[in-house]
Protein backbone atom coordinates (compact mmCIF):
# COMPACT_ATOMS: atom_id res chain seq x y z
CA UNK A 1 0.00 0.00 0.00
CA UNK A 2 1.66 3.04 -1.09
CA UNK A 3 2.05 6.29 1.22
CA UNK A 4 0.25 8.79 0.68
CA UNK A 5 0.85 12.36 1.57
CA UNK A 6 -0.69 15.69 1.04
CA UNK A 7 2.75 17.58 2.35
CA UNK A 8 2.53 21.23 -0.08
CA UNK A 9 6.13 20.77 0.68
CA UNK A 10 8.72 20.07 -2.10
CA UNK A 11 10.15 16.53 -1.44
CA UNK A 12 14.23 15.72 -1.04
CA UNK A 13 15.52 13.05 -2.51
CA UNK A 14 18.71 10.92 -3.33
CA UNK A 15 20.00 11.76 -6.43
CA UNK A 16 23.66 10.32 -6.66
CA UNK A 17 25.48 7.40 -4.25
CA UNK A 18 29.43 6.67 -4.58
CA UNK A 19 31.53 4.26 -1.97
CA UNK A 20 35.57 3.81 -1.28
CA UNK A 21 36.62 0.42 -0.42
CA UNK A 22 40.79 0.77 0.88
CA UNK A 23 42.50 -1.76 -1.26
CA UNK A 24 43.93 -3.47 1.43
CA UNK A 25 42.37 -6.72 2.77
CA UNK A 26 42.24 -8.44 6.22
CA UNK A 27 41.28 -12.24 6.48
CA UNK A 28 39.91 -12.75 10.31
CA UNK A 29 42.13 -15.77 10.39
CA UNK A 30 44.84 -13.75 9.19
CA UNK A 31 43.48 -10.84 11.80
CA UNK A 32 43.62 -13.90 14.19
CA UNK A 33 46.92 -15.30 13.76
CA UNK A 34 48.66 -11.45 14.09
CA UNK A 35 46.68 -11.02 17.88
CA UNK A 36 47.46 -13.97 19.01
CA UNK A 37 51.32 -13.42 17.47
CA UNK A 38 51.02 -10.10 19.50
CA UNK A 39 49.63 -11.12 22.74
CA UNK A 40 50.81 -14.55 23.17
CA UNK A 41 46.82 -15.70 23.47
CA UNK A 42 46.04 -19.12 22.57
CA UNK A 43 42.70 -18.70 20.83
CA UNK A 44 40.99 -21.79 19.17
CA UNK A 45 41.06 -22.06 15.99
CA UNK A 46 39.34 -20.03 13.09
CA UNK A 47 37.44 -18.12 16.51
CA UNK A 48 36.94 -14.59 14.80
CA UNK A 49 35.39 -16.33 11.99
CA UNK A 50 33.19 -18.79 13.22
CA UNK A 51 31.98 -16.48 15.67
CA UNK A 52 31.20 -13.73 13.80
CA UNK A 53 31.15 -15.17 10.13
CA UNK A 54 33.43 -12.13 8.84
CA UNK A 55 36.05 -13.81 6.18
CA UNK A 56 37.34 -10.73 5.58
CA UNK A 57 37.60 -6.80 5.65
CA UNK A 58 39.05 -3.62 4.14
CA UNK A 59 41.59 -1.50 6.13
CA UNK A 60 42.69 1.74 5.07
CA UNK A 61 46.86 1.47 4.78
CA UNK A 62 49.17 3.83 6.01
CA UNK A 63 48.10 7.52 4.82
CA UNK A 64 44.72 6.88 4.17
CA UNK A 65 42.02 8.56 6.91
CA UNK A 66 38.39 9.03 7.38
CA UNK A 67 38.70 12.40 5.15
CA UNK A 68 40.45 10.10 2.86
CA UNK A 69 37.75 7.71 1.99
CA UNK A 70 35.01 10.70 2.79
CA UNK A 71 36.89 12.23 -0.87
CA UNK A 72 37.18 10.04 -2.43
CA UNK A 73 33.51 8.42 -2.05
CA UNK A 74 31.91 12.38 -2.41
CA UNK A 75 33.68 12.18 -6.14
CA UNK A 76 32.30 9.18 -7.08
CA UNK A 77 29.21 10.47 -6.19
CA UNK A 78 29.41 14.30 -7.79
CA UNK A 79 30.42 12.29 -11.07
CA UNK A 80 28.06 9.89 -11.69
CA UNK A 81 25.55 13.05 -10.88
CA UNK A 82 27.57 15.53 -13.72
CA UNK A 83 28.19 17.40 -11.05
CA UNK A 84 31.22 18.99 -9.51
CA UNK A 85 32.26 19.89 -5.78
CA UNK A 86 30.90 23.99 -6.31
CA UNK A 87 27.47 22.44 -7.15
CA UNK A 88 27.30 21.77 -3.47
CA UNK A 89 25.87 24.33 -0.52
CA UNK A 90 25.80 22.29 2.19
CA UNK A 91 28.24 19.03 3.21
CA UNK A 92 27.52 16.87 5.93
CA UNK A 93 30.66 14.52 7.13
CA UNK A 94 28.60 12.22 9.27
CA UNK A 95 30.60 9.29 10.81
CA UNK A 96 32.12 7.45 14.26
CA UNK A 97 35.44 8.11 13.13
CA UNK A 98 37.35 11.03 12.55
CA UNK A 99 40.67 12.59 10.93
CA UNK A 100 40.91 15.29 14.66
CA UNK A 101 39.25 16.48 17.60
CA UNK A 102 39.48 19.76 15.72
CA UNK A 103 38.46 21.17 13.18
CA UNK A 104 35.58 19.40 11.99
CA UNK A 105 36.70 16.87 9.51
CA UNK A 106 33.78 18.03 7.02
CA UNK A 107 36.37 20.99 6.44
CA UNK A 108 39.13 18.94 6.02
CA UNK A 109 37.11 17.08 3.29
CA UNK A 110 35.86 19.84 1.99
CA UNK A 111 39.59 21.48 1.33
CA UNK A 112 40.37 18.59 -0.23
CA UNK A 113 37.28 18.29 -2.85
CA UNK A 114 37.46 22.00 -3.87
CA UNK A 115 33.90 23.04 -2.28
CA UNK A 116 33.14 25.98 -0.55
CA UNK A 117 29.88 24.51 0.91
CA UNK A 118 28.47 25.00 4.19
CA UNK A 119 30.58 22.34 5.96
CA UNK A 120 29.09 20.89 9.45
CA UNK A 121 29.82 16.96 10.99
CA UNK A 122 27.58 14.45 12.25
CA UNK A 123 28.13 12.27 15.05
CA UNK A 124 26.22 9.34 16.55
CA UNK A 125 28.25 5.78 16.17
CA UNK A 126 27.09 4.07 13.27
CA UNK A 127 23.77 5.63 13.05
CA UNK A 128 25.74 8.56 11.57
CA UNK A 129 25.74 8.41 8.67
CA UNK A 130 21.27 8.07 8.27
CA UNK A 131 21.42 10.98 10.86
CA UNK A 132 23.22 13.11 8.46
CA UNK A 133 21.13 12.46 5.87
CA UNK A 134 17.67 13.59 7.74
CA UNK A 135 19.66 16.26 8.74
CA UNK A 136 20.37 17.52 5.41
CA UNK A 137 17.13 16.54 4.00
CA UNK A 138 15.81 18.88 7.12
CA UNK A 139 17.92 21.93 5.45
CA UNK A 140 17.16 21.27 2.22
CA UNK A 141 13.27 21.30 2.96
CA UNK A 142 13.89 24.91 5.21
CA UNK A 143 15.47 26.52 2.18
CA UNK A 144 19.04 26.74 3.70
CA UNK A 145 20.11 24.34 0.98
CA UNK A 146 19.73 23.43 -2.69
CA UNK A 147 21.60 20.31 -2.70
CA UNK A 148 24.05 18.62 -0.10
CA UNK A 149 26.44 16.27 -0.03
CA UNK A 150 26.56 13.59 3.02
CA UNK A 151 29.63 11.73 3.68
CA UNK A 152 31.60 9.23 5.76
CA UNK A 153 35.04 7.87 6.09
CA UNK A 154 35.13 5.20 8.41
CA UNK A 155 38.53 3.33 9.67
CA UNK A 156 37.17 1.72 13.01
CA UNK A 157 39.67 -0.79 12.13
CA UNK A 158 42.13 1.85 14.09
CA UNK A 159 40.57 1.35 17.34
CA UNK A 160 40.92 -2.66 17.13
CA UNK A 161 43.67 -3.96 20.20
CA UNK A 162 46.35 -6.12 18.68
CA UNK A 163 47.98 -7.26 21.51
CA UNK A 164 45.33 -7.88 24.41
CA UNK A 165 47.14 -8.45 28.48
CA UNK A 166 45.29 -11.54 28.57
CA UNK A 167 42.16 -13.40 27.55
CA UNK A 168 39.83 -10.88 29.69
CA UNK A 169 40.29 -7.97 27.70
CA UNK A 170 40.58 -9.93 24.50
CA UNK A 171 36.81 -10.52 25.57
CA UNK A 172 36.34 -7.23 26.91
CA UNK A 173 37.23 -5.53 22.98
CA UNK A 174 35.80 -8.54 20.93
CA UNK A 175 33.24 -6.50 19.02
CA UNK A 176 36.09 -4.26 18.09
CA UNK A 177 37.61 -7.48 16.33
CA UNK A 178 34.24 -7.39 13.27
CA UNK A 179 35.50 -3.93 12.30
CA UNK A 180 36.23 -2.38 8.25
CA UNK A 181 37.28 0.73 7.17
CA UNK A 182 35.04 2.06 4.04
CA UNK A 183 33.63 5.47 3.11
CA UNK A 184 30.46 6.80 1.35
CA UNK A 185 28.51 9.63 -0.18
CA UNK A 186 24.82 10.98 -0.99
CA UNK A 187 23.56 13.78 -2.69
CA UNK A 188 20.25 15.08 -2.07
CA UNK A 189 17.90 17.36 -3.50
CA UNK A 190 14.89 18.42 -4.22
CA UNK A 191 13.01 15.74 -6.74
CA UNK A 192 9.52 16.30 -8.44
CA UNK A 193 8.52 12.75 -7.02
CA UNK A 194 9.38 9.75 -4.57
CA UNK A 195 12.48 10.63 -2.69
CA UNK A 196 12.21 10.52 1.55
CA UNK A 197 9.09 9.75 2.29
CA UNK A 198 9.32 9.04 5.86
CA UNK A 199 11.75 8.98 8.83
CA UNK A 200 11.35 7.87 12.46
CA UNK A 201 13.87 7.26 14.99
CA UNK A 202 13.73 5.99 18.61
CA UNK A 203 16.55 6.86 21.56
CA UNK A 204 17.53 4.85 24.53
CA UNK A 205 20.08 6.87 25.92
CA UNK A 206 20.11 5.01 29.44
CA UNK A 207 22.59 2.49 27.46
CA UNK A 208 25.49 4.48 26.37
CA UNK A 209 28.02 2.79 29.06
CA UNK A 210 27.21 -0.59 27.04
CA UNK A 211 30.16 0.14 23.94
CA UNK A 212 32.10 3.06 22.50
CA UNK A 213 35.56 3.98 22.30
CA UNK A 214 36.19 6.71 25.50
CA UNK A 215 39.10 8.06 24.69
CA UNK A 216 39.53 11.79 22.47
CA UNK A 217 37.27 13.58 25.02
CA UNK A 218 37.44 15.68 28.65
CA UNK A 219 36.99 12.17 30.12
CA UNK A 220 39.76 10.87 28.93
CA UNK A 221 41.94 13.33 26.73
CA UNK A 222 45.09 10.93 26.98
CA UNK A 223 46.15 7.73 27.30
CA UNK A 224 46.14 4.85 23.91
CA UNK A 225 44.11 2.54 26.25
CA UNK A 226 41.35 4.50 26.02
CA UNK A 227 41.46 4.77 21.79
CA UNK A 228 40.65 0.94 21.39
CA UNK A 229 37.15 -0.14 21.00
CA UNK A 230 35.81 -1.51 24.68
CA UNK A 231 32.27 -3.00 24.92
CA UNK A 232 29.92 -6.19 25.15
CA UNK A 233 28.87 -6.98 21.99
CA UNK A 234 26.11 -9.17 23.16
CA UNK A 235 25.19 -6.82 25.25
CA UNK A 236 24.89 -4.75 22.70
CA UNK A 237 22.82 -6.74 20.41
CA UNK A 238 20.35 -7.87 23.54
CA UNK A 239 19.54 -4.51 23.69
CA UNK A 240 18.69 -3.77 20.02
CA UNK A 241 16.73 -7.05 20.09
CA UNK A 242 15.04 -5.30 22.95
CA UNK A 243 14.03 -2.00 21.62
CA UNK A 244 14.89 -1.76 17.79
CA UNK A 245 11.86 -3.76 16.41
CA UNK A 246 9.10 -1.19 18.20
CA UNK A 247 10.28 1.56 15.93
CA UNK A 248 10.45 -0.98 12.52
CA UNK A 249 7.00 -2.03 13.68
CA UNK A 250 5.96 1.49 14.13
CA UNK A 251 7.27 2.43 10.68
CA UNK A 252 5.68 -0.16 8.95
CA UNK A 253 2.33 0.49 10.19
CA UNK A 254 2.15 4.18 9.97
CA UNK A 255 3.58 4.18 6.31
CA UNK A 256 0.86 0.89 5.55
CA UNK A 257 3.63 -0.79 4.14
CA UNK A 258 4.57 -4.67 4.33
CA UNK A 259 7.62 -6.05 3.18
CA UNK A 260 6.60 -6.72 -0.40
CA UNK A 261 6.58 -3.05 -0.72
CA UNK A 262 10.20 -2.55 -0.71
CA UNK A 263 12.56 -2.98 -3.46
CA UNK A 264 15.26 -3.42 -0.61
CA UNK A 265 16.03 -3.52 3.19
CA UNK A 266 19.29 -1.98 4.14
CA UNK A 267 20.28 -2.41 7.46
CA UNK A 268 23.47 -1.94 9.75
CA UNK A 269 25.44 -5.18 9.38
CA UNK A 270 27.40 -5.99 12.50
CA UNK A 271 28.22 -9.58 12.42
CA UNK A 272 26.45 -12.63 10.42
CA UNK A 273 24.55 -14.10 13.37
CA UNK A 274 23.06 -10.59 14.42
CA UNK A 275 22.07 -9.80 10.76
CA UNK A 276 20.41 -13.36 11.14
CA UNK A 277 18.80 -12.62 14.03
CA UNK A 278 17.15 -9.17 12.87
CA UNK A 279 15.78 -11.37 9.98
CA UNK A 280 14.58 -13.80 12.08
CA UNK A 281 13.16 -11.14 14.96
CA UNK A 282 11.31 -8.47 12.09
CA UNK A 283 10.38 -11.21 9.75
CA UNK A 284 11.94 -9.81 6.45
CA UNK A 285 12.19 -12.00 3.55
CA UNK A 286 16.34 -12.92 3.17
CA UNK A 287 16.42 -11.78 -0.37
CA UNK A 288 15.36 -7.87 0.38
CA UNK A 289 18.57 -7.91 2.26
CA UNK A 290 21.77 -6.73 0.64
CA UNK A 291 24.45 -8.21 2.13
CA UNK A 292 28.10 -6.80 2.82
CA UNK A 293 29.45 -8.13 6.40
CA UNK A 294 30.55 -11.63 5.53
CA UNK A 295 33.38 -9.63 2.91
CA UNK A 296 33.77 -6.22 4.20
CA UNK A 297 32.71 -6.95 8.26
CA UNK A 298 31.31 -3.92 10.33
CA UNK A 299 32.26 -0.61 8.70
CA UNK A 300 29.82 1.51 11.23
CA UNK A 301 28.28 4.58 9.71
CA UNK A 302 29.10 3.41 5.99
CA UNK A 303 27.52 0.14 6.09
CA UNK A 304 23.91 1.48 4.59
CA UNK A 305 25.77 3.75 1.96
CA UNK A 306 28.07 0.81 0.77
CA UNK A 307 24.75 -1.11 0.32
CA UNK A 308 22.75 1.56 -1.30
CA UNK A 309 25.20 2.12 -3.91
CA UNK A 310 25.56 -1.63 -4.65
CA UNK A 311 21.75 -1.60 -5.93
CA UNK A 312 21.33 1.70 -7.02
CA UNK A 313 21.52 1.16 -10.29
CA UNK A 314 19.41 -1.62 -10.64
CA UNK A 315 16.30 0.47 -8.21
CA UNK A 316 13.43 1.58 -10.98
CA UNK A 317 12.39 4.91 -10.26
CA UNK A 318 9.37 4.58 -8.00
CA UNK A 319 11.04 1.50 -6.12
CA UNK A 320 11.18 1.38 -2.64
CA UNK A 321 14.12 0.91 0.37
CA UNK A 322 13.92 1.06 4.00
CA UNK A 323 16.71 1.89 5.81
CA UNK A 324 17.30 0.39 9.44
CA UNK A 325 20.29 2.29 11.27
CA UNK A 326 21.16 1.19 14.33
CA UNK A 327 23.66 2.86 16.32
CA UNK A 328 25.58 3.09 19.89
CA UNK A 329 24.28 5.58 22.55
CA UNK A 330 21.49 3.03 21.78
CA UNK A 331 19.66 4.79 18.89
CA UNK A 332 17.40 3.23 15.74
CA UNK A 333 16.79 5.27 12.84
CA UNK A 334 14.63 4.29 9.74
CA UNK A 335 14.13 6.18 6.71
CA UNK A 336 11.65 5.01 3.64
CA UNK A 337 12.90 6.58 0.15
CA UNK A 338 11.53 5.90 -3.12
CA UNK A 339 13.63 6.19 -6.04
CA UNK A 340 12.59 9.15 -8.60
């Protein structure tokens, strides 16, 4: 059942995707072998990959940073639109990682593309990246923008520990251990039909002890124990089976949508076994799902723009995808967009 809207307003959509894979790749056996080289661990056998079913990921070499990937992604994205980077007003670098503290990365992307754009980041874990985009859809709709550009660099990869003390904080980092460095873009307009239809987001805030990495900040401004990844990945995921299916539910009811109405179902891809267990726990057919941990593992905030610009060409113009971020902090973001 299609949605339908009486909104006077002028509708934003997504014009133009573009993704950066680093060329570099990282078996989790391989990943394996070089912690347990490191620490001295004796870890059964094939562990990382059994447990998480990640073969392999991308990591961004020597040289290469969030900004990095951000650039090149955003020009992938301007070309395939005939665009260039002065077509822009408004750029949105929305990701969990970053090049600094300060400045804003967006500028050093920006610099680095040529724009002279309004530049601004986005942060909230790997919901980041969605977040960005309803945040420049929002400025788009209030006139302060005729087209932005939304990008991420992620290299989580950065804040994995190589050389654990001992099996507890092995443990204590494991999540850390399904993480790929990729980037992404997304340009967004204003489009005479389709585009964003509807977004909806829930926060439970109570949880943000449960993962993250603490250092950076006034808690902890030094120290390189506090730049690795710490949290409890299943506690993590119990709480997302908790709370994130009330706001899919919710969507899916307000919009009077099913399943069979989407094209697509992109969702943040942590491990095999939890993408498994969203299936299993919202009911959505296996073949709406696109696919990426198994070869490129967790790459946070770029996970749902890697995905989006795998099927973007093949999307008809009035197709549908739902987006399902989930994020850290805890939040759970969806956004419906039909293809104009």
């Amino acid at each position: 059942m299609p949605i339908q809207s009486c909104d006077p307003r002028p509708r934003v959509g997504i014009t133009a995707v573009g993704s950066l894979l680093p060329e570099d790749a990282l078996s989790s056996d391989e990943l394996q072998r070089e912690v347990a080289r490191r620490s001295g661990l004796a870890l059964p056998a094939r562990l990382l990959t059994q447990a998480t079913g990640i073969v392999s990921r991308r990591v961004a070499a020597a040289g290469v940073y969030a900004s990095t990937l951000a650039v090149g992604a955003a020009r992938r994205a301007l070309e395939s639109a005939g665009l260039g980077p002065l077509d822009v007003d408004l750029l949105v670098f929305a990701s969990a990682s970053r090049d600094l503290v300060e400045p804003a990365t967006a500028h050093i992307v920006q610099a680095e593309l040529g724009s002279r754009a309004h530049a601004v980041d986005v942060t909230n874990a790997c919901n980041s990246f969605v977040n960005g985009i309803d945040l420049a859809r929002s400025a788009v709709l209030a006139g302060r923008a005729r087209r932005a550009l939304v990008v991420t660099g992620e290299t989580p990869s950065r804040a994995v520990r190589m050389d654990p003390a001992d099996f507890a904080e092995f443990r204590g980092g494991f999540a850390g251990y399904t993480f790929g460095d990729a980037g992404a873009a997304v340009l967004l307009e204003e489009v005479g039909r389709g585009g964003i239809l509807d977004v909806d987001s829930e926060t439970h805030s109570e949880h943000w002890e449960v993962g993250g990495i603490p250092g950076g900040g006034s808690r902890h401004p030094r120290g390189d124990a506090y730049t690795y990844f710490q949290g409890d990945g299943h506690e993590l995921r119990g709480v997302f089976e908790k709370v994130g299916t009330a706001v899919i539910d919710r969507t899916l009811h307000r919009t009077g949508m099913d399943w069979d109405g989407f094209a697509k179902v992109l969702v943040h891809q942590v491990t095999v076994p939890y993408l498994e267990r969203f299936a299993e726990l919202t009911g959505v057919p296996a073949q709406k799902l696109v696919v990426t941990v198994p070869e490129l593992g967790n790459v946070a905030s770029a996970s749902i723009g890697v995905q989006l610009e795998r099927v973007f060409p093949e999307l008809a113009a009035g197709e549908r995808v739902l987006f399902v971020g989930l994020g850290g902090g805890i939040s759970i973001m969806t956004m419906v967009w039909e293809k104009s």
